[in-house]
Protein backbone atom coordinates (compact mmCIF):
# COMPACT_ATOMS: atom_id res chain seq x y z
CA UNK A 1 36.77 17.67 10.82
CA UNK A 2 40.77 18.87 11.11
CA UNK A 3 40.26 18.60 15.13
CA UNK A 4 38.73 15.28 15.01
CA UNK A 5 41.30 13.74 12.40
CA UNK A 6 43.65 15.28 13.95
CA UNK A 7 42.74 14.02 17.62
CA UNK A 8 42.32 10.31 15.85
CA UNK A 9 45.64 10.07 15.03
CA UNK A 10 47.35 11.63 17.51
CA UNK A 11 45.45 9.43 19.80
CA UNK A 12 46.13 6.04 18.24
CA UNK A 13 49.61 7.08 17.89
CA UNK A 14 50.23 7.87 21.28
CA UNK A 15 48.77 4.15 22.25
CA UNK A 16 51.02 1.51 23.65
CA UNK A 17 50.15 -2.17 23.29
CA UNK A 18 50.87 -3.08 26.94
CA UNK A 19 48.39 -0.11 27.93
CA UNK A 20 45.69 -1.75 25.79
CA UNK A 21 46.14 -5.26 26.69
CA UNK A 22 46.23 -4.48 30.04
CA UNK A 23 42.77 -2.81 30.10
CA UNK A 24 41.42 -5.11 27.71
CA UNK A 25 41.93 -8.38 29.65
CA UNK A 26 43.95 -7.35 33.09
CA UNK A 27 41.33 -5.17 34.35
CA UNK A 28 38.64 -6.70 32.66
CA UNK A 29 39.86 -10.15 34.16
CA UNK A 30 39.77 -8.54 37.77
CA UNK A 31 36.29 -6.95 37.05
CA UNK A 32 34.42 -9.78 35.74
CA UNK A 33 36.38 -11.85 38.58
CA UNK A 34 35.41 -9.77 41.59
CA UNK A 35 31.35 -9.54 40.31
CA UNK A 36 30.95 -13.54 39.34
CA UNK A 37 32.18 -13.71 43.16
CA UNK A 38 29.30 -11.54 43.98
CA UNK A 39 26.74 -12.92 42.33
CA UNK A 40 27.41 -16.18 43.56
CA UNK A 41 27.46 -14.62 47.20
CA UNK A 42 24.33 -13.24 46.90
CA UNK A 43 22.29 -15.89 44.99
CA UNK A 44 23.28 -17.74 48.30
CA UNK A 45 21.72 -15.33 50.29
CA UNK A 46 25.40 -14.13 51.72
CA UNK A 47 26.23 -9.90 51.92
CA UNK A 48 29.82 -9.57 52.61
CA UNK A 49 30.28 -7.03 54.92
CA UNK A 50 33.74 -6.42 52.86
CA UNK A 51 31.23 -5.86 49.83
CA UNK A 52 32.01 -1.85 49.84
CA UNK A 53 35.86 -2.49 50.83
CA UNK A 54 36.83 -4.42 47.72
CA UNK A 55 34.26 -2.63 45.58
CA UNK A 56 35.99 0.99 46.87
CA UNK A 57 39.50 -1.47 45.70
CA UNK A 58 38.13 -1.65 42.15
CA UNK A 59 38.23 2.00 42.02
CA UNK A 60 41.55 2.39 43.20
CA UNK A 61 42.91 -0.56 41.16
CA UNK A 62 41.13 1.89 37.97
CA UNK A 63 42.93 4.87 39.45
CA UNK A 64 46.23 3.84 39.67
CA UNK A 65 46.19 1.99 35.99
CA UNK A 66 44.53 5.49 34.64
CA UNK A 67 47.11 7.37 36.23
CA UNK A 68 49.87 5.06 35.32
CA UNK A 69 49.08 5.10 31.73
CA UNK A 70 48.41 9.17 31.44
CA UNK A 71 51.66 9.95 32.90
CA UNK A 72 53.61 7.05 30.49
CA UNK A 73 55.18 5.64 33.79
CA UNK A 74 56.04 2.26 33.72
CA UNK A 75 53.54 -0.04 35.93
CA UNK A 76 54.38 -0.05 39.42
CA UNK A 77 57.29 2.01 39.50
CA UNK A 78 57.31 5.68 40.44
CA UNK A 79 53.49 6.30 40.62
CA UNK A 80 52.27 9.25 42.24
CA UNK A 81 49.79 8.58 45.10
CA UNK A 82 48.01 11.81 44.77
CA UNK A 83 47.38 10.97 41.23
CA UNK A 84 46.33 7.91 41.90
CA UNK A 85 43.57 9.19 44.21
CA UNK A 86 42.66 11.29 41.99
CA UNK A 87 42.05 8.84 39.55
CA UNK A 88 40.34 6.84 41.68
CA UNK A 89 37.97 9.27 42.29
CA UNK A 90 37.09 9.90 38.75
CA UNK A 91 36.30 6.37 38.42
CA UNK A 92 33.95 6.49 41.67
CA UNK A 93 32.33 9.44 39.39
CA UNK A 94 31.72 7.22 36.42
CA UNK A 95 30.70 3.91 38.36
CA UNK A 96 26.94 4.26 38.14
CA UNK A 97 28.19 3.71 33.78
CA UNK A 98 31.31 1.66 34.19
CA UNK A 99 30.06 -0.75 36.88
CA UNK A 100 26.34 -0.37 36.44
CA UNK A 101 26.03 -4.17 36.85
CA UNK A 102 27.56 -4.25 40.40
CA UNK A 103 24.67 -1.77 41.10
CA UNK A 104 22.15 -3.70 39.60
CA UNK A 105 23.68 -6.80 41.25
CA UNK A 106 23.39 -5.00 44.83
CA UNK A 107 20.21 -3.55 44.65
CA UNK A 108 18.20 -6.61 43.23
CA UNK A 109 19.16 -8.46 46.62
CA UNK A 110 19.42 -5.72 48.82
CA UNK A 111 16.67 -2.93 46.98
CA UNK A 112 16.26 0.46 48.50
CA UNK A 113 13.17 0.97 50.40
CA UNK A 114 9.64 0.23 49.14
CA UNK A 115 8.19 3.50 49.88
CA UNK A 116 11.06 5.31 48.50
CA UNK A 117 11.14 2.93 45.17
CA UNK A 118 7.48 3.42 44.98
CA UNK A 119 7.94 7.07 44.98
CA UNK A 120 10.60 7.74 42.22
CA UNK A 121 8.89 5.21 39.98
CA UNK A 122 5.56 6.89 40.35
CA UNK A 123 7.60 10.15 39.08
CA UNK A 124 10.50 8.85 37.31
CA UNK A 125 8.76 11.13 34.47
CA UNK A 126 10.18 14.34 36.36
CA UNK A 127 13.35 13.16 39.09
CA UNK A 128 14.79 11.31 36.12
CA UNK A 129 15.75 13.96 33.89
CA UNK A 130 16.84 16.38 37.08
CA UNK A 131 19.73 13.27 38.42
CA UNK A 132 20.52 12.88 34.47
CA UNK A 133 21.22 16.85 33.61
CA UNK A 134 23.15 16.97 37.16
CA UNK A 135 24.90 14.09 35.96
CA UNK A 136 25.63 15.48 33.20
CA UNK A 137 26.96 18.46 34.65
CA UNK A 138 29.30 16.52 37.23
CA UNK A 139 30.73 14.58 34.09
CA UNK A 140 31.57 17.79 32.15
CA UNK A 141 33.90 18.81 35.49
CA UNK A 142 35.29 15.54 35.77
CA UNK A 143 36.33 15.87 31.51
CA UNK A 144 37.84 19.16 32.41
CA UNK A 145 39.82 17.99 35.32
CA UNK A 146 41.04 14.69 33.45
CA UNK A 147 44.60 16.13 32.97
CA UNK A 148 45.10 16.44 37.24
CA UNK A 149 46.56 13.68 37.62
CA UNK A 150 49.29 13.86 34.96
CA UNK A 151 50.05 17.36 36.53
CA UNK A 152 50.34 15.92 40.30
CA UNK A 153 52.88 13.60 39.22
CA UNK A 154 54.87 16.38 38.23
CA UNK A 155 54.95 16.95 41.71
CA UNK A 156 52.64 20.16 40.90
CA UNK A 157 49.97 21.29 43.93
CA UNK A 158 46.43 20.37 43.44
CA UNK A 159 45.50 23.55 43.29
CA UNK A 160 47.83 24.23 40.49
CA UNK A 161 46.67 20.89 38.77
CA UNK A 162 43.19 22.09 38.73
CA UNK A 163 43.97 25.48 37.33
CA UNK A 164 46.39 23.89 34.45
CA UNK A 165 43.63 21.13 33.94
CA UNK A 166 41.11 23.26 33.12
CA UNK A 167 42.76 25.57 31.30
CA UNK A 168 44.09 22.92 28.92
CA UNK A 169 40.99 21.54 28.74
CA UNK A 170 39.52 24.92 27.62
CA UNK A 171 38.49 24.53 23.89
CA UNK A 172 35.56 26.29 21.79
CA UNK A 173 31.80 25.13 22.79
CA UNK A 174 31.53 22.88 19.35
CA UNK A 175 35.26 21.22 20.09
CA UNK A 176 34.01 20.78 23.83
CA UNK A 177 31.17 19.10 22.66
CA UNK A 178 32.89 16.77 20.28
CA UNK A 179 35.28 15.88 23.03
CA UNK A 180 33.14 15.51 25.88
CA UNK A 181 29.88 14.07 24.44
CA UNK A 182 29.93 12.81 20.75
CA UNK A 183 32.89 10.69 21.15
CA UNK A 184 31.98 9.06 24.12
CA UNK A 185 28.27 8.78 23.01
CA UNK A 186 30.51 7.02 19.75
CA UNK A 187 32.04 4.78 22.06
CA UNK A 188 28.57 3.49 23.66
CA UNK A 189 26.53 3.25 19.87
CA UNK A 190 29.51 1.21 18.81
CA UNK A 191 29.01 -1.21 21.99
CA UNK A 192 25.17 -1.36 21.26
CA UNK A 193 26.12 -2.14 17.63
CA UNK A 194 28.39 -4.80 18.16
CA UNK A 195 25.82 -6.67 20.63
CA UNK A 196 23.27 -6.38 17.58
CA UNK A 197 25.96 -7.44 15.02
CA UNK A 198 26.64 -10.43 17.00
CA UNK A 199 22.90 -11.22 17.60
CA UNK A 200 22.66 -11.30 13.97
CA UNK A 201 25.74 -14.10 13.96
CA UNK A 202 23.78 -16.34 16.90
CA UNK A 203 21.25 -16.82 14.36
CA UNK A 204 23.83 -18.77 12.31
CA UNK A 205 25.32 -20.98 15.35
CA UNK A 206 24.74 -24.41 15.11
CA UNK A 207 26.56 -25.84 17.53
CA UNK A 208 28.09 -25.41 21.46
CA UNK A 209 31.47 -24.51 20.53
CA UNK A 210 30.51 -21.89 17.77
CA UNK A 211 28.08 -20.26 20.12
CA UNK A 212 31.30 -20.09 22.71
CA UNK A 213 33.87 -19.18 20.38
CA UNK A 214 30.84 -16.03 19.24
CA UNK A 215 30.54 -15.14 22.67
CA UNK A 216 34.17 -14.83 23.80
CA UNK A 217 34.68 -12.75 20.42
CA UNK A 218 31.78 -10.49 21.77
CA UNK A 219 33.63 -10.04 24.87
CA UNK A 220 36.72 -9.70 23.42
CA UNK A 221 35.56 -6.90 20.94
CA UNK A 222 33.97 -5.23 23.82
CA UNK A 223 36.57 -5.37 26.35
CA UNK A 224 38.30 -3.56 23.84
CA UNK A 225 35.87 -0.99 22.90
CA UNK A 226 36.02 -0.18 26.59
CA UNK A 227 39.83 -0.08 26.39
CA UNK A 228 39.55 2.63 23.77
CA UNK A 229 37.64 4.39 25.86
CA UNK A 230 39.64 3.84 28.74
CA UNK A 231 42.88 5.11 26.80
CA UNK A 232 40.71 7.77 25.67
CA UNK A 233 39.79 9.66 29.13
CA UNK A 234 43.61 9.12 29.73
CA UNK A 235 45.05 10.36 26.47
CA UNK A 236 46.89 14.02 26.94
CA UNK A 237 48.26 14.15 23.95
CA UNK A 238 51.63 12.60 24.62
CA UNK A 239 53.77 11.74 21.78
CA UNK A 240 54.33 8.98 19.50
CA UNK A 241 54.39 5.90 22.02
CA UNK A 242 57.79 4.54 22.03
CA UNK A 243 57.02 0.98 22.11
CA UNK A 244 59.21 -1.32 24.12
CA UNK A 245 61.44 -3.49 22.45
CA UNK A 246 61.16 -5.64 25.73
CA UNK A 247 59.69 -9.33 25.49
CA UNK A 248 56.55 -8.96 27.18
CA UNK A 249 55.65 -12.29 27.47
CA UNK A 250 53.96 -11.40 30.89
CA UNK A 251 51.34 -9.57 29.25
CA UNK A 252 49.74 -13.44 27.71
CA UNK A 253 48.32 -13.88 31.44
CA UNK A 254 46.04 -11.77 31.51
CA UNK A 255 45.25 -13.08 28.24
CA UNK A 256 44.99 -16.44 28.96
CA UNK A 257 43.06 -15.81 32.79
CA UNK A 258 40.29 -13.30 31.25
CA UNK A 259 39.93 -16.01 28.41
CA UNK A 260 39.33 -18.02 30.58
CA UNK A 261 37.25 -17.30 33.11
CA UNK A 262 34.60 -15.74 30.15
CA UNK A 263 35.10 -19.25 28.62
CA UNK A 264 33.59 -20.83 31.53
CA UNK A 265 31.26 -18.16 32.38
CA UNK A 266 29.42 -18.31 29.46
CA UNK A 267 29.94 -22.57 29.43
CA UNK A 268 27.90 -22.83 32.23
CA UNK A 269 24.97 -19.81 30.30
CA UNK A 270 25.08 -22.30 27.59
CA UNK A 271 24.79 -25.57 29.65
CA UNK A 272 21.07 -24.05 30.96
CA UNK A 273 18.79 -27.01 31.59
CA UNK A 274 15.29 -26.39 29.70
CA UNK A 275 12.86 -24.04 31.41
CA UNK A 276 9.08 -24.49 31.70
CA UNK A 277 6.97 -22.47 29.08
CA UNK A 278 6.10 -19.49 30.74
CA UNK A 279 2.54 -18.07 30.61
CA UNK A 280 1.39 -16.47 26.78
CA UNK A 281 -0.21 -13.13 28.25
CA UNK A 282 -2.19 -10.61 25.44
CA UNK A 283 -0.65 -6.55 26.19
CA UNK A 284 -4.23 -4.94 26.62
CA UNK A 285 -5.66 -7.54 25.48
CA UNK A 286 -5.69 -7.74 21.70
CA UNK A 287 -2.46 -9.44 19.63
CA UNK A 288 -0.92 -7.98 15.99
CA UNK A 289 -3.91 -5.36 15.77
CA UNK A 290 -6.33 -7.70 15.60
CA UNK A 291 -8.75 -4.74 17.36
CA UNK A 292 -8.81 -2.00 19.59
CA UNK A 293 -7.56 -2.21 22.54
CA UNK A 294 -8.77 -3.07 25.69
CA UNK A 295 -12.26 -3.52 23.88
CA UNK A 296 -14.73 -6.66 24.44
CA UNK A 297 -14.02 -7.22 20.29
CA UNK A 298 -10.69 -7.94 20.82
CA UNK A 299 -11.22 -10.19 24.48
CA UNK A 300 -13.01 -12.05 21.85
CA UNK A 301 -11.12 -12.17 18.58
CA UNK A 302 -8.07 -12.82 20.77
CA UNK A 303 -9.25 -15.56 23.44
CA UNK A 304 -10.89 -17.60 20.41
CA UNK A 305 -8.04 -17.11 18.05
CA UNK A 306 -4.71 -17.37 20.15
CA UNK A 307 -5.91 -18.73 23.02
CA UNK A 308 -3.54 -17.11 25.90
CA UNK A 309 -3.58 -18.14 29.12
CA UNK A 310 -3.95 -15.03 29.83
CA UNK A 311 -5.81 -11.38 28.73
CA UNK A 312 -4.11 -8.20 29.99
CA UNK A 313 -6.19 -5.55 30.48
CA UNK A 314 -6.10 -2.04 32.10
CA UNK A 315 -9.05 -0.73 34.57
CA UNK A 316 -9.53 3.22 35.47
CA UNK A 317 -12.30 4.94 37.60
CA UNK A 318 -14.33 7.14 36.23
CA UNK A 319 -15.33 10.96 38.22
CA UNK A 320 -18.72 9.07 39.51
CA UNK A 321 -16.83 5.98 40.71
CA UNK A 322 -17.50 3.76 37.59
CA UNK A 323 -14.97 1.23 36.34
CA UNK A 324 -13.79 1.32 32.56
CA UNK A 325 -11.52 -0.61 30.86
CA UNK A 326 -9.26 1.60 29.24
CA UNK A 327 -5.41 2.56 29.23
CA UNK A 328 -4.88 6.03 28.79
CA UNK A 329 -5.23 8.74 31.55
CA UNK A 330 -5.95 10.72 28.76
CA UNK A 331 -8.86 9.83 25.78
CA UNK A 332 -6.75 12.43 23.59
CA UNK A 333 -5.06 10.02 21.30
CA UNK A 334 -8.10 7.35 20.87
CA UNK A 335 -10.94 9.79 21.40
CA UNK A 336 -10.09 12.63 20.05
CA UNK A 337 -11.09 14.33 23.57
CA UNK A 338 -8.96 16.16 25.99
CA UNK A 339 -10.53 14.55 28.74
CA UNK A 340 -9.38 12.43 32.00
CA UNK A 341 -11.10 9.31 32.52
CA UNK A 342 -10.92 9.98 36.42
CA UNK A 343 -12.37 13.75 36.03
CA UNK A 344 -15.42 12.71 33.87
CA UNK A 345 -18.40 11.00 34.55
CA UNK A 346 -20.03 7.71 32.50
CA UNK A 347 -22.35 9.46 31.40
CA UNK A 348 -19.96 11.10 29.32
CA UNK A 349 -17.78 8.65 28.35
CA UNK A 350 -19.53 6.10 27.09
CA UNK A 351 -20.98 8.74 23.96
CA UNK A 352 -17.20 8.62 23.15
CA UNK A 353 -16.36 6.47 19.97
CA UNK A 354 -12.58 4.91 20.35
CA UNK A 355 -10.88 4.86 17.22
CA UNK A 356 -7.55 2.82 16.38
CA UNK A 357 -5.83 0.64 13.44
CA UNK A 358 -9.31 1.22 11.91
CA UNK A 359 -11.39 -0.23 14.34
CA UNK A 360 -14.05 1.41 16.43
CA UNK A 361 -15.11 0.57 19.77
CA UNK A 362 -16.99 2.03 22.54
CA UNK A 363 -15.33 2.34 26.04
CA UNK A 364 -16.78 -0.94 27.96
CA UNK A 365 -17.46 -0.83 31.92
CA UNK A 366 -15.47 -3.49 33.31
CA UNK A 367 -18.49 -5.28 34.83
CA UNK A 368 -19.18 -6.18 31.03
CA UNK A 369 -15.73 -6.82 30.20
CA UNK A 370 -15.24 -9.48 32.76
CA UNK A 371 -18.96 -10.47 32.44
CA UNK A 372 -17.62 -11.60 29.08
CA UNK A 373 -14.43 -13.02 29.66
CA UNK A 374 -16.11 -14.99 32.21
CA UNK A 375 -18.28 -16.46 29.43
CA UNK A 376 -14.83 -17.11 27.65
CA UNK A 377 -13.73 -18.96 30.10
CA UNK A 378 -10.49 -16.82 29.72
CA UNK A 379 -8.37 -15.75 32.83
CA UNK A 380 -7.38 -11.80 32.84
CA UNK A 381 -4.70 -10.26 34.38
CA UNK A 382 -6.18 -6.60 35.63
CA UNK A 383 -4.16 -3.99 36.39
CA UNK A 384 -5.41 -0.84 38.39
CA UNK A 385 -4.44 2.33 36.94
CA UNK A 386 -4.80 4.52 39.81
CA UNK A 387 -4.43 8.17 40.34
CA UNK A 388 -4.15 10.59 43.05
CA UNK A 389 -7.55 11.24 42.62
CA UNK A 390 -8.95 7.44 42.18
CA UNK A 391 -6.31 5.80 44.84
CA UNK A 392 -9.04 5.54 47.54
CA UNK A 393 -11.56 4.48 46.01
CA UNK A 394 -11.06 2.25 43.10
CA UNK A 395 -10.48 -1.11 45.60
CA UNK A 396 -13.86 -0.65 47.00
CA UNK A 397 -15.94 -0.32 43.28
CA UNK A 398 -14.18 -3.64 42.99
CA UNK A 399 -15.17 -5.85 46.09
CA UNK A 400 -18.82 -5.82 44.69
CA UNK A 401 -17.42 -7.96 42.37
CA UNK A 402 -15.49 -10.69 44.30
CA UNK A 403 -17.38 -13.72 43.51
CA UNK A 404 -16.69 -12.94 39.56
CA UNK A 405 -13.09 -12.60 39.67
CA UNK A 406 -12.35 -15.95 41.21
CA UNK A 407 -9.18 -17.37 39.34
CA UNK A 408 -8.74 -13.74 37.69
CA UNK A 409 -5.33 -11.73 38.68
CA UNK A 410 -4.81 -8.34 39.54
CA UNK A 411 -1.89 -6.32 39.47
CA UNK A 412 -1.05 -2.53 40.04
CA UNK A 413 2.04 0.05 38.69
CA UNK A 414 1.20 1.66 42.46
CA UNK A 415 2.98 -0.18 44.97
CA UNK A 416 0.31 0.72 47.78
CA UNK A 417 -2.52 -0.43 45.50
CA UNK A 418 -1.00 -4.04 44.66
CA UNK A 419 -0.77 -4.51 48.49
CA UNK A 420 -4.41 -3.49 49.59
CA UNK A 421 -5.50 -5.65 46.94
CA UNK A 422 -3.33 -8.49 48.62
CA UNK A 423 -5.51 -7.23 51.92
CA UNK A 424 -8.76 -7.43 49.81
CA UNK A 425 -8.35 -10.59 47.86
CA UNK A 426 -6.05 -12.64 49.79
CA UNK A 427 -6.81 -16.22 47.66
CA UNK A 428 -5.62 -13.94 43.85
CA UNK A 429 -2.80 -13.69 42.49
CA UNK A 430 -1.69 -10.43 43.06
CA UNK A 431 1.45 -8.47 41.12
CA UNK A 432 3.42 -5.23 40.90
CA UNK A 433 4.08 -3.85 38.08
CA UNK A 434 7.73 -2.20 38.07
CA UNK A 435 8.17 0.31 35.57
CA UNK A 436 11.88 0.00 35.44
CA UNK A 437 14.13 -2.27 36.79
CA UNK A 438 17.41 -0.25 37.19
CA UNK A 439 16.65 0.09 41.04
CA UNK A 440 15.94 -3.47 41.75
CA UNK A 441 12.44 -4.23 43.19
CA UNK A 442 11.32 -3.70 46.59
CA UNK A 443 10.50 -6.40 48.77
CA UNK A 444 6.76 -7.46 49.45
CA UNK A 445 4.69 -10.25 50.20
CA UNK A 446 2.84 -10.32 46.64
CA UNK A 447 2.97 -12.84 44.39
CA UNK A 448 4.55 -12.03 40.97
CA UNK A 449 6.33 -8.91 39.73
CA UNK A 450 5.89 -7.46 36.83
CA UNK A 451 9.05 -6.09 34.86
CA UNK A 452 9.96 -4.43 31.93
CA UNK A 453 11.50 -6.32 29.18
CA UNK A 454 14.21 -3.59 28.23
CA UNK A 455 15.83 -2.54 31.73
CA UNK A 456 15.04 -6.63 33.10
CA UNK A 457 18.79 -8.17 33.47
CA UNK A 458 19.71 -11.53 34.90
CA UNK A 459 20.38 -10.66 38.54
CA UNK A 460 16.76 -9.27 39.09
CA UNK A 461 14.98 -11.95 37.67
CA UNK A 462 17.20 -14.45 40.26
CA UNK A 463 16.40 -12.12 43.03
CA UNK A 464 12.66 -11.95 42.89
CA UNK A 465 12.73 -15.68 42.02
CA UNK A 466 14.84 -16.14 45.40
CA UNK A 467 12.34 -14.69 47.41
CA UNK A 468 9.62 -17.25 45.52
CA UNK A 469 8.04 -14.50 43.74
CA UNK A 470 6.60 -15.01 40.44
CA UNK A 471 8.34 -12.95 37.80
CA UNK A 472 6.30 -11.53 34.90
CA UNK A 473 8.01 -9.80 31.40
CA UNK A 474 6.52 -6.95 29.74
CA UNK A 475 5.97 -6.14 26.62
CA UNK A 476 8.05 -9.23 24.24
CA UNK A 477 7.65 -7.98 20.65
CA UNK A 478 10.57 -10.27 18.67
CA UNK A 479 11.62 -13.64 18.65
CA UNK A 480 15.01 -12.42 19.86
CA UNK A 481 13.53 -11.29 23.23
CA UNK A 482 10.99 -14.51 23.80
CA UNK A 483 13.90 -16.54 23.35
CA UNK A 484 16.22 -14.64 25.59
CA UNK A 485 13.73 -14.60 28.40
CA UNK A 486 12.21 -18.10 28.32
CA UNK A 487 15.62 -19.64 29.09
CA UNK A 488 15.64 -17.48 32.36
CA UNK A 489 12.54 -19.61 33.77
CA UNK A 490 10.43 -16.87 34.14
CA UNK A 491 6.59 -16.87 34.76
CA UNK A 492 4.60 -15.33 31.88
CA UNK A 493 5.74 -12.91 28.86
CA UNK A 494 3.31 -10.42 27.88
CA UNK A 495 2.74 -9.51 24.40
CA UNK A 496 0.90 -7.36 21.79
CA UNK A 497 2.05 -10.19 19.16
CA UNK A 498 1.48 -13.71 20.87
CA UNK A 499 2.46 -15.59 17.31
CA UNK A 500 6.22 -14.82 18.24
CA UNK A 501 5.72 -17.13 21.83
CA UNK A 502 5.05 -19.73 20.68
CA UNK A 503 7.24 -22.38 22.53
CA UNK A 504 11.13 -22.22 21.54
CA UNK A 505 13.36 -25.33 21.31
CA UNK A 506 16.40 -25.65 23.60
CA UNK A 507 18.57 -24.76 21.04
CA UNK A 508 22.08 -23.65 21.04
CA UNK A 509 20.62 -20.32 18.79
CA UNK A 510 18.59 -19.44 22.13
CA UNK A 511 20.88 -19.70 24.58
CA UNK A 512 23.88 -17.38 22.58
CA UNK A 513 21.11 -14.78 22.59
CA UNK A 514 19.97 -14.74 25.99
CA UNK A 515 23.66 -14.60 27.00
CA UNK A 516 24.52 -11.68 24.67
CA UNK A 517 21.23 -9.44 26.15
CA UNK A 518 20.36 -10.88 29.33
CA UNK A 519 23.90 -9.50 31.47
């Protein structure tokens, strides 16, 4: 607790005022400025070939304020170019966290590869956690050799800058710790925290200029969260700033110009025109635990009670090439059974007794399932839960039943799947399901995609709407998100509690919301 108090203060001692509003508003002005210009390139279906050239600027503009402000040199005066390269290159380090949205912006219009998207969503499970530790890793280096550019200002060598970087940098394991994870990982809960304090305030807006004047405090409280943070990677535990006794009055202009362009950022977010009610879709097929999921019970209790225009449900294969509604891989959690519904036959399965939020169902074929809904008159969306063992096979158990799923849609997590079903049933609607949208979706000739509701962002739903896709939301659970996501004009929301989308005004309330999460 001494180290950290005594970090604190030194820390916000050592902080000038023209450093912070500098970061806060100067460079947050230029960043904000350079990816509105973006966006708007893009949405017109423009790719500046001078994309990567002022992108690659950003970072340098970052490295020389970084290295200005750790050395305590006045701006643009005897700056080190070494340093600032250095800097520079820390910042190209920490871009896929400082500028994630530039890489969200670029790869919803120009998205990697199909086959390769396919791949690492199919086993995000296991590449994931191997890029984060590695990450991770390249971070902790990056902390250590912070201090480098401070040192080649001095007019040291950069091999001498590395060696008195890490050395200074060299502190006990639960010290390192502190200083290299918890107070960043500080940093990023207060962010999150602030975005939910403020979501709390939008529910007390009323009109168009409170909702504004919320917003640009958001931003403003942000910006400067970042600027702490900023200040913080750069802090070397100078002394006491000596604050100039100078009249700044430059330093209002960056004020004024990142005021301003927020101000009629988020005018225009708030100016929305209504958007069409998107599509009420029941998650498996049942709505606040009504019954068990994916059972014929709940296509029932939930058809004739909500009404949706459409039932989700999930379809497997079984080991003798039967299909069964049912989620899970697995039948460990509802059945009790360690047993994979594609390595055991019907036979089997159907002596199983499901068993969830006190209901118990047995595991339907999917011939009775849709049999039913059919009788219901209720459209289902199907998705195909493949496996490696089931990938083959699973469209041809369903082309027996063509003639019943007429004005049915299908939809598949396996990219290769959703597209021989577009082969197969070329008059459905047929969707992919993306598991998460941080890599953009890959480009394809189907008819809706399916995203996730907590990694979906703004620039991804324009995209796939640009390329006249439909764009699907998975799973809404709160008010907060229906009302974020039915301002972006989006296609369908599914959900396990359909009471919560139920058609939302074009309020003021709405529109703060969907501009605080939808970025």
């Amino acid at each position: 607790m001494k180290f950290i108090s005594r970090t604190a203060k030194s820390f916000f001692n050592s902080i000038r005022l023209q450093d912070f509003l500098i970061v806060t508003f100067g460079l947050s002005f230029l960043t904000e400025g350079l990816f509105l210009f973006f966006q708007e390139l893009f949405r017109h279906g423009n790719f500046p070939k001078f994309f990567y050239l002022l992108f690659f600027t950003l970072f340098g503009l970052y490295g020389f304020f970084f290295s200005q402000i750790q050395t305590r040199k006045p701006f643009f005066q005897d700056f080190s170019l070494s340093g600032i390269l250095f800097s520079s290159l820390y910042w190209l380090i920490l871009s896929p966290i400082v500028f994630f949205k530039f890489y969200q912006l670029f790869l919803a219009y120009r998205p990697l590869p199909a086959t390769f998207l396919s791949f690492i969503f199919l086993y995000r499970w296991k590449i994931l956690p191997i890029i984060a530790v590695l990450y991770l890793l390249l971070l902790y280096f990056v902390w250590r050799f912070l201090l480098v550019p401070s040192y080649l200002n001095d007019g040291l060598s950069l091999k001498v800058s590395l060696q008195k970087s890490w050395q200074q940098r060299k502190l006990a394991i639960g010290l390192q710790l502190i200083s290299f994870l918890v107070i960043p990982l500080l940093f990023l809960l207060s962010s999150l925290l602030s975005k939910v304090l403020f979501t709390l305030m939008a529910q007390l807006v009323t009109t168009r200029t409170a909702g504004l004047s919320l917003l640009l405090l958001y931003q403003a409280c942000k910006s400067s969260l970042f600027a702490l943070f900023f200040l913080y990677l750069a802090f070397n535990n100078q002394e006491e700033a000596q604050h100039n006794s100078g009249k700044n009055y430059w330093l209002i202009l960056p004020i004024i110009a990142s005021l301003a362009l927020y101000g009629l950022t988020y005018t225009q977010r708030l100016a929305v025109k209504p958007a069409p009610i998107p599509q009420t879709i029941s998650h498996r097929g049942v709505s606040d635990e009504n019954a068990l999921q994916n059972s014929i019970t709940g296509l029932k209790r939930t058809s004739q009670t909500y009404h949706p225009d459409l039932v989700e449900m999930d379809v497997q294969e079984t080991a003798d090439h039967q299909l069964v509604v049912m989620h899970d891989e697995n039948l460990k959690e509802l059945a009790g059974k360690n047993l994979r519904v594609d390595e055991t036959n019907w036979s089997q399965l159907k002596k199983l007794t499901l068993k969830e939020n006190g209901y118990q169902e047995k595991i339907p074929l999917f011939s009775d399932y849709l049999a039913e809904a059919n009788k219901l008159q209720q459209k289902l969306l199907i998705e195909l839960k493949v496996s490696a063992k089931t990938k083959e096979t699973m469209i041809q158990q369903l082309l027996p039943l063509k003639s019943q799923l007429v004005g049915h849609q299908l939809q598949s997590m396996d990219l290769d799947t959703a597209q021989n079903l577009k082969k197969n049933f070329p008059k459905h609607k047929i969707g992919y399901i993306l598991p998460f949208d941080l890599l953009g979706s890959p480009k394809t000739q189907l008819d809706f995609i399916n995203i996730e509701a907590r990694t979906a962002n703004r620039q991804l739903i324009q995209a796939i709407q640009q390329r006249k896709q439909g764009v699907y939301v998975w799973s809404i659970n709160t008010s907060l998100q229906n009302q974020a996501f039915h301002l972006q004009a989006v296609d369908g929301l599914l959900s396990d509690k359909l009471t919560i989308l139920s058609p939302q005004s074009n309020n003021i309330k709405a529109k703060v919301v969907a501009a605080l999460w939808i970025n």
